[in-house]
Protein backbone atom coordinates (compact mmCIF):
# COMPACT_ATOMS: atom_id res chain seq x y z
CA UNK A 1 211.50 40.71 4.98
CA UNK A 2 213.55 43.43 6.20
CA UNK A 3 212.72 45.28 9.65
CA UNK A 4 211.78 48.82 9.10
CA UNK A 5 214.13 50.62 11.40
CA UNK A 6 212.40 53.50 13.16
CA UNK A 7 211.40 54.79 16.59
CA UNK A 8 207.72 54.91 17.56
CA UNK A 9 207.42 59.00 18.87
CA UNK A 10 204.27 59.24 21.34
CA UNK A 11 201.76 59.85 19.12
CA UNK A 12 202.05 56.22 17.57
CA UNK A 13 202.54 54.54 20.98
CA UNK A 14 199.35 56.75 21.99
CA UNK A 15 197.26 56.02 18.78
CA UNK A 16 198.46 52.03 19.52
CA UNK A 17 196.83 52.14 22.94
CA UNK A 18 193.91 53.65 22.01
CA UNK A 19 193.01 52.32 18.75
CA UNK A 20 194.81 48.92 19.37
CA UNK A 21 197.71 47.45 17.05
CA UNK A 22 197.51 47.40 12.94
CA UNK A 23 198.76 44.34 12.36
CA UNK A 24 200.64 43.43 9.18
CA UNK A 25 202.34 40.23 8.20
CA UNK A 26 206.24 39.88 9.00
CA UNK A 27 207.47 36.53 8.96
CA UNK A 28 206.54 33.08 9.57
CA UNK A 29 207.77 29.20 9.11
CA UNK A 30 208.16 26.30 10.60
CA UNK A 31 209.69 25.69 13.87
CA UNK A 32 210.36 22.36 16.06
CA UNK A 33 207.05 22.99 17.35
CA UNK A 34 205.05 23.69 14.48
CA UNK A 35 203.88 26.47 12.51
CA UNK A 36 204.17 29.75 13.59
CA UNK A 37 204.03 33.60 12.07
CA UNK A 38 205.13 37.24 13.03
CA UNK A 39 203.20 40.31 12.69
CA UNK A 40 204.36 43.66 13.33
CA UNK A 41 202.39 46.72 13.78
CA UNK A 42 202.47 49.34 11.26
CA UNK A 43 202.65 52.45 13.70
CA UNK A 44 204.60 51.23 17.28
CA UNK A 45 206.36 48.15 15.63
CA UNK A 46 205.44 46.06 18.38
CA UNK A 47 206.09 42.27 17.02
CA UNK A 48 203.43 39.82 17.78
CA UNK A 49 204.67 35.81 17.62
CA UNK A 50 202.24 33.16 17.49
CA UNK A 51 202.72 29.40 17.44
CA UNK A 52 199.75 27.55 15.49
CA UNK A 53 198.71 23.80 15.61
CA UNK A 54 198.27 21.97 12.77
CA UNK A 55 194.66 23.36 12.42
CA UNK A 56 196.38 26.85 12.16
CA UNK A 57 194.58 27.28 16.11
CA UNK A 58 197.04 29.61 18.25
CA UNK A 59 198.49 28.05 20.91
CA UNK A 60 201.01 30.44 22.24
CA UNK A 61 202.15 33.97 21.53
CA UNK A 62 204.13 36.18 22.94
CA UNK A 63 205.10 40.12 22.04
CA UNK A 64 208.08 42.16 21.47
CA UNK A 65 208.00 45.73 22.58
CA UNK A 66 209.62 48.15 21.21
CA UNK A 67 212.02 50.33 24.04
CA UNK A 68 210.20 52.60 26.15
CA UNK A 69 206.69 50.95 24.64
CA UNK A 70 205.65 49.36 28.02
CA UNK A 71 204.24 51.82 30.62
CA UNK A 72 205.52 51.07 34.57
CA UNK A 73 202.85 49.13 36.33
CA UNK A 74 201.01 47.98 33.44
CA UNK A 75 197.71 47.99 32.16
CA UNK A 76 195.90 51.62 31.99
CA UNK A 77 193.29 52.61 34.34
CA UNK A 78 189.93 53.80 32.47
CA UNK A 79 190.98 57.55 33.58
CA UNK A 80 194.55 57.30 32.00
CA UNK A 81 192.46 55.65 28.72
CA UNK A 82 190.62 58.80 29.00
CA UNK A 83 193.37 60.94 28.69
CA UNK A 84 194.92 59.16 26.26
CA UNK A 85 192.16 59.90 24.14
CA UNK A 86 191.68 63.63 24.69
CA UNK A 87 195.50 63.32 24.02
CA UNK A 88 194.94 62.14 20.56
CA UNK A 89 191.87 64.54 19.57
CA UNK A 90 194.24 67.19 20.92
CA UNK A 91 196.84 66.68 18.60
CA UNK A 92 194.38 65.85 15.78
CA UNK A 93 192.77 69.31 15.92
CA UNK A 94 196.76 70.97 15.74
CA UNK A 95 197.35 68.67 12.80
CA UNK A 96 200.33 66.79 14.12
């Protein structure tokens, strides 16, 4: 499957952290460990790797930003979530 090649603007990377991810499937095998699959998000293309047990159980994962994705000092507080959101409506009601 071929990477689709574009850079997340702020409203997907806000939409992402509000919403959460919309995960599609991207790739996937076999590795020395097991089975394991990709899936990339539709808006932020943030890549999401997962090793699976034979029972298809996760048992490790890791995630691929894309640049300038991850926000310094990590998680957001409940007040940045809230404007986050009031971002989003804003730009909903101009229709961007």
């Amino acid at each position: 499957m071929t990477r689709r090649r574009r850079t997340p603007d702020l409203r997907t990377t806000a939409e992402c952290r509000d919403y959460g991810h919309a995960w599609d499937p991207y790739d996937g095998g076999r590795n020395r460990r097991g089975p394991f699959r990709v899936l990339i998000c539709r808006r932020c293309l943030t890549e999401r790797h997962q090793q699976l047990d034979r029972k298809g159980h996760v048992i490790g994962g890791s995630y691929k930003y894309e640049k300038d994705y991850l926000i310094t000092g990590g998680k957001l507080t409940t007040d940045e979530r809230g404007q986050l959101r009031l971002f989003d409506m804003d730009m909903f009601e101009k229709g961007d």
